[in-house]
N, C-alpha and C. Protein backbone atom coordinates (compact mmCIF):
# COMPACT_ATOMS: atom_id res chain seq x y z
N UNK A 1 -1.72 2.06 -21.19
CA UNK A 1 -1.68 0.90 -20.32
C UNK A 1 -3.08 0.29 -20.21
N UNK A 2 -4.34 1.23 -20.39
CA UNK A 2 -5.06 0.52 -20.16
C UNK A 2 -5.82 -0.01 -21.73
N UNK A 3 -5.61 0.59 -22.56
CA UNK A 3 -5.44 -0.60 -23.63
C UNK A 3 -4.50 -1.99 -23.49
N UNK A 4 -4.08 -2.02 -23.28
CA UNK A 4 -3.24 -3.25 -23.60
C UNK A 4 -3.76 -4.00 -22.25
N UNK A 5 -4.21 -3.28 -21.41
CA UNK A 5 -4.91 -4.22 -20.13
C UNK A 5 -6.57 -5.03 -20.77
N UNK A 6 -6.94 -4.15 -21.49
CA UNK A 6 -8.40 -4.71 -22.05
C UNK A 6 -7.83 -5.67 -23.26
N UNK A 7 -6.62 -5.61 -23.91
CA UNK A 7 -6.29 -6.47 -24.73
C UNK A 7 -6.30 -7.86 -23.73
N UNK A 8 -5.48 -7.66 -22.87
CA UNK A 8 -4.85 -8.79 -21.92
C UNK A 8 -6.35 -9.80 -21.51
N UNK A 9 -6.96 -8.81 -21.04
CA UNK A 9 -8.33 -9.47 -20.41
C UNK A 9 -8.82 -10.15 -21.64
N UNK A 10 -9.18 -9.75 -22.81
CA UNK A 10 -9.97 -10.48 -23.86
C UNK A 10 -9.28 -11.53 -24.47
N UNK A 11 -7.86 -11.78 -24.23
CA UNK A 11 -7.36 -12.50 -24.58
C UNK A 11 -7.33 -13.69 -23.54
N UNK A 12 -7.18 -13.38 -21.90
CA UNK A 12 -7.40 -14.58 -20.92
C UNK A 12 -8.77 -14.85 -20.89
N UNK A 13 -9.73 -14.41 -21.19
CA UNK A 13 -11.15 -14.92 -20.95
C UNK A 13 -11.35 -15.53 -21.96
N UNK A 14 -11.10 -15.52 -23.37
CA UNK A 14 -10.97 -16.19 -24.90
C UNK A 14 -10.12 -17.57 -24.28
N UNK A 15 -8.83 -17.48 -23.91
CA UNK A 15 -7.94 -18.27 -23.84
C UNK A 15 -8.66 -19.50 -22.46
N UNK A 16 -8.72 -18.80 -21.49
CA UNK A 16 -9.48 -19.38 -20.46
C UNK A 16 -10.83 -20.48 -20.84
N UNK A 17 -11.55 -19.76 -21.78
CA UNK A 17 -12.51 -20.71 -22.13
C UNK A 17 -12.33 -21.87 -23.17
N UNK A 18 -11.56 -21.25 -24.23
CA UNK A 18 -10.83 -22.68 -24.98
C UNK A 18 -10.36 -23.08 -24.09
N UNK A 19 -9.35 -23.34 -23.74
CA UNK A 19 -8.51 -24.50 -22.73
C UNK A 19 -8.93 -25.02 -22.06
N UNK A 20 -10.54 -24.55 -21.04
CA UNK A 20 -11.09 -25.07 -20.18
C UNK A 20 -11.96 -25.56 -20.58
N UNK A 21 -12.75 -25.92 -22.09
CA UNK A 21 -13.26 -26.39 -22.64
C UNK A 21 -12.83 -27.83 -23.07
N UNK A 22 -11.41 -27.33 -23.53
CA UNK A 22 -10.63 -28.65 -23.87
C UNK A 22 -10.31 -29.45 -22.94
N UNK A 23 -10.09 -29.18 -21.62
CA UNK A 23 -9.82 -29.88 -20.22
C UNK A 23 -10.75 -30.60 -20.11
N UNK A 24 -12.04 -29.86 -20.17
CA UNK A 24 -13.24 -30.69 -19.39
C UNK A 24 -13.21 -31.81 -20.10
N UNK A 25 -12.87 -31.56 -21.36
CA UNK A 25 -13.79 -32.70 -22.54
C UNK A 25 -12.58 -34.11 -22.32
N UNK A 26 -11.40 -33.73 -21.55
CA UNK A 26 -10.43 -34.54 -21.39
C UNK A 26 -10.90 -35.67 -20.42
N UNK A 27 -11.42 -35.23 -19.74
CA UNK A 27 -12.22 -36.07 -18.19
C UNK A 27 -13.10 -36.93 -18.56
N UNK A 28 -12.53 -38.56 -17.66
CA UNK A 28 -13.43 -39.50 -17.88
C UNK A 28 -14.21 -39.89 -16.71
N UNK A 29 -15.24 -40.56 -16.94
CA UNK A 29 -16.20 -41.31 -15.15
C UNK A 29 -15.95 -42.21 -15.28
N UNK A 30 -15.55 -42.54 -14.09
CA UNK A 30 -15.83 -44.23 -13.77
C UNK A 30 -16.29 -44.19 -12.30
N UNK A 31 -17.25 -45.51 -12.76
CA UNK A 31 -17.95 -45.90 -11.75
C UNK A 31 -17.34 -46.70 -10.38
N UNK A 32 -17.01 -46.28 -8.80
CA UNK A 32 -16.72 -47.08 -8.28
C UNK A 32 -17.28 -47.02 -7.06
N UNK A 33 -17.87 -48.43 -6.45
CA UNK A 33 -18.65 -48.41 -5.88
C UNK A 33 -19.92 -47.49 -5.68
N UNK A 34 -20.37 -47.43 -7.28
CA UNK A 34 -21.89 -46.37 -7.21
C UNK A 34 -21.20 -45.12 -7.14
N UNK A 35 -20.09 -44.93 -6.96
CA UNK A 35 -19.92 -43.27 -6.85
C UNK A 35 -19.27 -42.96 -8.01
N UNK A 36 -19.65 -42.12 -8.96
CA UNK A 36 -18.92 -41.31 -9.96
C UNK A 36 -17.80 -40.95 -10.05
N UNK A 37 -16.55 -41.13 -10.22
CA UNK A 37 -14.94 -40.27 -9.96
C UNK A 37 -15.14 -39.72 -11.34
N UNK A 38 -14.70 -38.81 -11.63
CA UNK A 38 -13.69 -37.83 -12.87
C UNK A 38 -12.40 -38.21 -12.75
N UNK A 39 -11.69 -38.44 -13.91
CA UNK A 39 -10.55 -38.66 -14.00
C UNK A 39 -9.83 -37.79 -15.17
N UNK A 40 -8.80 -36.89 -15.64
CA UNK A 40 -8.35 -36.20 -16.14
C UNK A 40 -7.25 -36.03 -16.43
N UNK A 41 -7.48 -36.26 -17.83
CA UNK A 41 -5.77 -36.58 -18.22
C UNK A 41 -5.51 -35.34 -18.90
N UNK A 42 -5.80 -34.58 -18.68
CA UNK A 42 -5.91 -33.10 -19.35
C UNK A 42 -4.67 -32.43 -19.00
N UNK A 43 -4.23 -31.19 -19.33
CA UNK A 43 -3.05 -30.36 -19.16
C UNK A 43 -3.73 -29.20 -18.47
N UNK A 44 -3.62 -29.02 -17.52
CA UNK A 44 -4.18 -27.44 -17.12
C UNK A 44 -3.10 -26.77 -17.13
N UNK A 45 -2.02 -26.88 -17.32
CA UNK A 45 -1.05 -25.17 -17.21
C UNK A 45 -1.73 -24.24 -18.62
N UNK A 46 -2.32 -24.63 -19.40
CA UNK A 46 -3.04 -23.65 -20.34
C UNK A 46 -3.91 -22.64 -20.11
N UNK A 47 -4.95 -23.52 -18.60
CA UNK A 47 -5.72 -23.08 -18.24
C UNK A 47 -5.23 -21.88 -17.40
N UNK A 48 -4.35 -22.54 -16.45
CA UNK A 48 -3.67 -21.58 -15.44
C UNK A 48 -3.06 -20.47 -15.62
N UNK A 49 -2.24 -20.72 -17.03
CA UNK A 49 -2.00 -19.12 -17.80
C UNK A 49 -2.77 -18.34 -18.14
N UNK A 50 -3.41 -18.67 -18.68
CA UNK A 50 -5.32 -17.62 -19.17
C UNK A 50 -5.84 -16.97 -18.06
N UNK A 51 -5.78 -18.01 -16.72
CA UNK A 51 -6.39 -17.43 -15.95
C UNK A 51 -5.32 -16.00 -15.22
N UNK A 52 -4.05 -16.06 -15.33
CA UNK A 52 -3.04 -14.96 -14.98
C UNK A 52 -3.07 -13.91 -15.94
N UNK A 53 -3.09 -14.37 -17.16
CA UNK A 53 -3.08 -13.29 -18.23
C UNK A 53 -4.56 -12.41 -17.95
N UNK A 54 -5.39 -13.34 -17.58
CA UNK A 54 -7.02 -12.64 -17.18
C UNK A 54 -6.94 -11.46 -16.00
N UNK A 55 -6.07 -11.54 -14.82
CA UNK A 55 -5.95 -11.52 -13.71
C UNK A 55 -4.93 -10.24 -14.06
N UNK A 56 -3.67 -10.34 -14.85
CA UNK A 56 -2.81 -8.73 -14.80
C UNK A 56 -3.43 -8.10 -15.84
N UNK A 57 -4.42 -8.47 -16.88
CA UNK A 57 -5.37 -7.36 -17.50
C UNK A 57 -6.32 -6.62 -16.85
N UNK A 58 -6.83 -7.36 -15.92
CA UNK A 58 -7.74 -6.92 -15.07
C UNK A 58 -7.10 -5.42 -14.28
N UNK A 59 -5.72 -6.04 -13.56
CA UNK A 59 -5.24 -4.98 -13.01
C UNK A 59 -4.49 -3.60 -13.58
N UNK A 60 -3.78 -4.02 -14.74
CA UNK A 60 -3.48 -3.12 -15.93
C UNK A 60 -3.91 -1.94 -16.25
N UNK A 61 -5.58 -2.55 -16.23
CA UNK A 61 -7.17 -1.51 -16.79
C UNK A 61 -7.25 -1.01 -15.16
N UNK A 62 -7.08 -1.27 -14.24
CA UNK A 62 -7.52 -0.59 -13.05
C UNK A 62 -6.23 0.45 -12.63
N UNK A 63 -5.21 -0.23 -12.54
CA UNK A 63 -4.36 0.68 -12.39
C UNK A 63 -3.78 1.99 -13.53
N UNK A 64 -4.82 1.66 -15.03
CA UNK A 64 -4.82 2.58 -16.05
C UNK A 64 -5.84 3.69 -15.64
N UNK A 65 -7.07 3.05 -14.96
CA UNK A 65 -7.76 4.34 -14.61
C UNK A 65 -7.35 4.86 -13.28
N UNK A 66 -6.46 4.53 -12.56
CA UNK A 66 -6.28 5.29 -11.26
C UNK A 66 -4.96 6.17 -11.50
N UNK A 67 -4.25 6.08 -12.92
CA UNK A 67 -3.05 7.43 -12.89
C UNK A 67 -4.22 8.50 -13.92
N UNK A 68 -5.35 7.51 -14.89
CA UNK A 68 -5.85 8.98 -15.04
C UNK A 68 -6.52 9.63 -14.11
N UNK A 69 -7.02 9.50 -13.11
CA UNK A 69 -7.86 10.11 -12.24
C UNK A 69 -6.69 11.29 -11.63
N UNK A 70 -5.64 10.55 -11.30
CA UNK A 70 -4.87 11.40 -10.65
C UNK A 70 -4.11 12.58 -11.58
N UNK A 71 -3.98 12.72 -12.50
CA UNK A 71 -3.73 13.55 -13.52
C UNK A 71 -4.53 14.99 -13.27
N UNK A 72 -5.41 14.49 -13.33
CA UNK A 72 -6.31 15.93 -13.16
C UNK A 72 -6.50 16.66 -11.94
């Protein structure tokens, strides 16, 4: 389990940073009234998955080392 949890993680932090790379680069400025807006026509559910897949690897690997501890 806790392989496949360190799989999980390297794959949402990989995944997380493409997608959120590609988001940003989606975002435009415009100027209104002197103030800067971002505007974003981007897709974040890509992002939002990476960041879950990041999030049950994380726990995967933690809850992989807390049945080995208890083993012994």
């Amino acid at each position: 389990m806790r392989t496949a949890g360190i799989v999980l993680l390297i794959l949402g932090i990989v995944g997380t940073i493409v997608f959120g790379v590609q988001a940003i680069q989606q975002t435009e400025t415009v100027s209104f009234f002197g103030i800067e807006l971002g505007i974003s026509d981007a897709n974040w559910t890509p992002v939002i998955v990476s960041a879950l897949i990041l999030v049950i690897g994380i726990v995967m690997m933690n809850s992989g080392r807390r049945t080995a501890g208890n083993r012994m």
